[in-house]
C-alpha atoms as a PDB file:
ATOM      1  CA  UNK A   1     -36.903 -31.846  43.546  1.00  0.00           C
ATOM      2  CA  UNK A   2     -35.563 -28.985  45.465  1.00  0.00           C
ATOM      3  CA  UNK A   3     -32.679 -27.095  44.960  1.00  0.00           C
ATOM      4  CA  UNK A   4     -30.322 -25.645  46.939  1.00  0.00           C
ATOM      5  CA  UNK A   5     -29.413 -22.122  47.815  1.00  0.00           C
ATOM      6  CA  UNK A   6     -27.555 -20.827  44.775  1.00  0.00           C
ATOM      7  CA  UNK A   7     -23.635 -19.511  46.291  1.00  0.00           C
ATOM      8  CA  UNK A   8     -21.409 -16.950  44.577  1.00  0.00           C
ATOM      9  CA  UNK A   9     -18.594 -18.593  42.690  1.00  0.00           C
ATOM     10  CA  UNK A  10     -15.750 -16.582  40.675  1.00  0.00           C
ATOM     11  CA  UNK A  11     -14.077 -17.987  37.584  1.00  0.00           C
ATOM     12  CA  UNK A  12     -11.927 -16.919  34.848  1.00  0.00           C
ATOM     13  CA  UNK A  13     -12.847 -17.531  31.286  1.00  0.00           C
ATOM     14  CA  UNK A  14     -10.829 -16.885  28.251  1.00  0.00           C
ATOM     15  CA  UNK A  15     -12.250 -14.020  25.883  1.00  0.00           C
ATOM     16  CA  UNK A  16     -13.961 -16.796  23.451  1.00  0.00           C
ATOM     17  CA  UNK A  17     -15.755 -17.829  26.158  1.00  0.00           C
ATOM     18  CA  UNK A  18     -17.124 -14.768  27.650  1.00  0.00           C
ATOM     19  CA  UNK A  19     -18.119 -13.506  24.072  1.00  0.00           C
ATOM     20  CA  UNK A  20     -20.074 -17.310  23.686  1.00  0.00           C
ATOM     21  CA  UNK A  21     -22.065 -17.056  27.109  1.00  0.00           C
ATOM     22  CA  UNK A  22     -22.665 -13.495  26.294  1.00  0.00           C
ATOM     23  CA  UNK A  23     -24.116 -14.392  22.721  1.00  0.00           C
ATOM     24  CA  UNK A  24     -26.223 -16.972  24.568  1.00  0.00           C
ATOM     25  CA  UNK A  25     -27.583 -14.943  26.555  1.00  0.00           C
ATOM     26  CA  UNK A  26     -28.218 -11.998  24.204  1.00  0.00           C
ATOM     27  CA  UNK A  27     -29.534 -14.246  21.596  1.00  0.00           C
ATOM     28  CA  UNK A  28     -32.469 -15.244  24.607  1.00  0.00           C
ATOM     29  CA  UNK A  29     -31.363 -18.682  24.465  1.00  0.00           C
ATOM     30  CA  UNK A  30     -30.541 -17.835  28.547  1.00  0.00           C
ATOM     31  CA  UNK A  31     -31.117 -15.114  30.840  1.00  0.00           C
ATOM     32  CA  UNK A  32     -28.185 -14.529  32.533  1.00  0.00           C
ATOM     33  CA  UNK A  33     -24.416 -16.007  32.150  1.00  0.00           C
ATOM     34  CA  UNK A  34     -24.979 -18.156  35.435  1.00  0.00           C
ATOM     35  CA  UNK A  35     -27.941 -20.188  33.333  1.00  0.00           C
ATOM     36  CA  UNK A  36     -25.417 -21.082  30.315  1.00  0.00           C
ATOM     37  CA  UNK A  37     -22.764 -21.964  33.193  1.00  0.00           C
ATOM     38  CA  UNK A  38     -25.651 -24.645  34.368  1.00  0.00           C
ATOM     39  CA  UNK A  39     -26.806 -25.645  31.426  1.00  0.00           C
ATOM     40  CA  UNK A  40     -22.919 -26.588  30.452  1.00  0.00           C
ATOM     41  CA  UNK A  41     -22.299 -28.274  33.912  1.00  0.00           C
ATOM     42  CA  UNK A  42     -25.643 -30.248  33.349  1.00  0.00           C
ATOM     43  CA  UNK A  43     -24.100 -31.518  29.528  1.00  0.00           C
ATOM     44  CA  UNK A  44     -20.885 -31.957  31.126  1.00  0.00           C
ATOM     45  CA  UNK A  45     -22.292 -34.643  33.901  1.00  0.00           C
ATOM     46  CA  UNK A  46     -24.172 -36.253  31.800  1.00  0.00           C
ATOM     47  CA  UNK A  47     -21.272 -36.914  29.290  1.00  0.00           C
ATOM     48  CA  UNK A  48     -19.635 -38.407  32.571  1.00  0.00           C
ATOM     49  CA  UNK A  49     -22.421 -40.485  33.062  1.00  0.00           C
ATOM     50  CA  UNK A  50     -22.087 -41.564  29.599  1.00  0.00           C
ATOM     51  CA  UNK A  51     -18.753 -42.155  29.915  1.00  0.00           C
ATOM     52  CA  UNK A  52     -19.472 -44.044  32.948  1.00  0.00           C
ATOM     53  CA  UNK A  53     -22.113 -46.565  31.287  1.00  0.00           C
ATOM     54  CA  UNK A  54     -19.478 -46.890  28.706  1.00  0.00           C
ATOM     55  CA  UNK A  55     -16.849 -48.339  30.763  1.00  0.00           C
ATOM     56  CA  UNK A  56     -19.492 -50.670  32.903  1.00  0.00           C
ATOM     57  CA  UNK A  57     -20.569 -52.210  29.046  1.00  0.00           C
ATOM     58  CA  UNK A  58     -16.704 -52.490  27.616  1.00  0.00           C
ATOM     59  CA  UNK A  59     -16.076 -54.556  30.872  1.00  0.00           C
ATOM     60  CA  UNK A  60     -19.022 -56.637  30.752  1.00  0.00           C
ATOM     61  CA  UNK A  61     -18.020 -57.225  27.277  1.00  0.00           C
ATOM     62  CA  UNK A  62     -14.597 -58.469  27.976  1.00  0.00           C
ATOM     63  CA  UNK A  63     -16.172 -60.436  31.062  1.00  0.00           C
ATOM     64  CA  UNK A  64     -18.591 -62.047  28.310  1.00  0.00           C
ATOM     65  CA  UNK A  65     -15.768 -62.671  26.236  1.00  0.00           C
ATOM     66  CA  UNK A  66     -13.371 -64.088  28.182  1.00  0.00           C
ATOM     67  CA  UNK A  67     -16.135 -66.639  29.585  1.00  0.00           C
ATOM     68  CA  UNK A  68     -15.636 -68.689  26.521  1.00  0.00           C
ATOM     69  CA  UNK A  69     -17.277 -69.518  23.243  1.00  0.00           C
ATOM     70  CA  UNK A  70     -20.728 -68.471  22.829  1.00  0.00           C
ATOM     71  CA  UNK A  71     -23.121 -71.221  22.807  1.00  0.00           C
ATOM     72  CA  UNK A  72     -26.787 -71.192  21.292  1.00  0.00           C
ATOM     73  CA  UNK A  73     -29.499 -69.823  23.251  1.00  0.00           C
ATOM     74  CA  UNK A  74     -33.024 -70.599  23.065  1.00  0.00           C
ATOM     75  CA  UNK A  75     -35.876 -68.320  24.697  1.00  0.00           C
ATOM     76  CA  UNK A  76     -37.670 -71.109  26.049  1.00  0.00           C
ATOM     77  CA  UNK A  77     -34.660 -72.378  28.260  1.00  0.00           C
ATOM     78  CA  UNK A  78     -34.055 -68.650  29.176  1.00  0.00           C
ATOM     79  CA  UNK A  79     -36.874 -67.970  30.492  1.00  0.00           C
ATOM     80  CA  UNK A  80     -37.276 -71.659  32.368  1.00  0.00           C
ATOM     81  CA  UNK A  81     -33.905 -70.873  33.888  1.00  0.00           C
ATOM     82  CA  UNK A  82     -34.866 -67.383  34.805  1.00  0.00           C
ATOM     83  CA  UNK A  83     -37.955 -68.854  36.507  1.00  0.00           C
ATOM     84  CA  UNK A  84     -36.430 -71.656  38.313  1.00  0.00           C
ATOM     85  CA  UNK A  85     -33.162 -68.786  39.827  1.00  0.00           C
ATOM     86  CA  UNK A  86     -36.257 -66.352  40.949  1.00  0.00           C
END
């Protein structure tokens, strides 16, 4: 995977947070502020994602749900009705 070309971007941080990137970076953990900046935006989107998957599996639960009653399932009649829809 390539990436593109990095771009200049200025922000302002509270104090807390400057001293926390700093500690990162002096600790070695990082090697510069803008890697702790990616390595939060990388957490960050995956949370989303999370968040995302989340949602998608709280609605398919209420879809499953709201269908009705739940009514025995047996593997053999699965996977018959999976062949014969394929």
């Amino acid at each position: 995977m390539t990436s593109s070309p990095k771009r200049p971007l200025t922000v302002s941080l509270d104090p807390a947070d400057i001293d926390r990137i700093e500690a990162a970076v002096a600790s070695g953990d990082f090697t510069s502020a803008s890697e702790v900046v990616e390595a939060a935006l990388s957490l960050w989107a995956g949370t989303n994602t999370d968040r995302d998957f989340d949602r998608r599996l709280k609605a398919a639960y209420d879809k499953g749900k709201a269908s009705g009653p739940p009514r025995e399932l047996r593997l053999p009649d699965l996977l018959r009705d999976l062949k014969s829809a394929g």
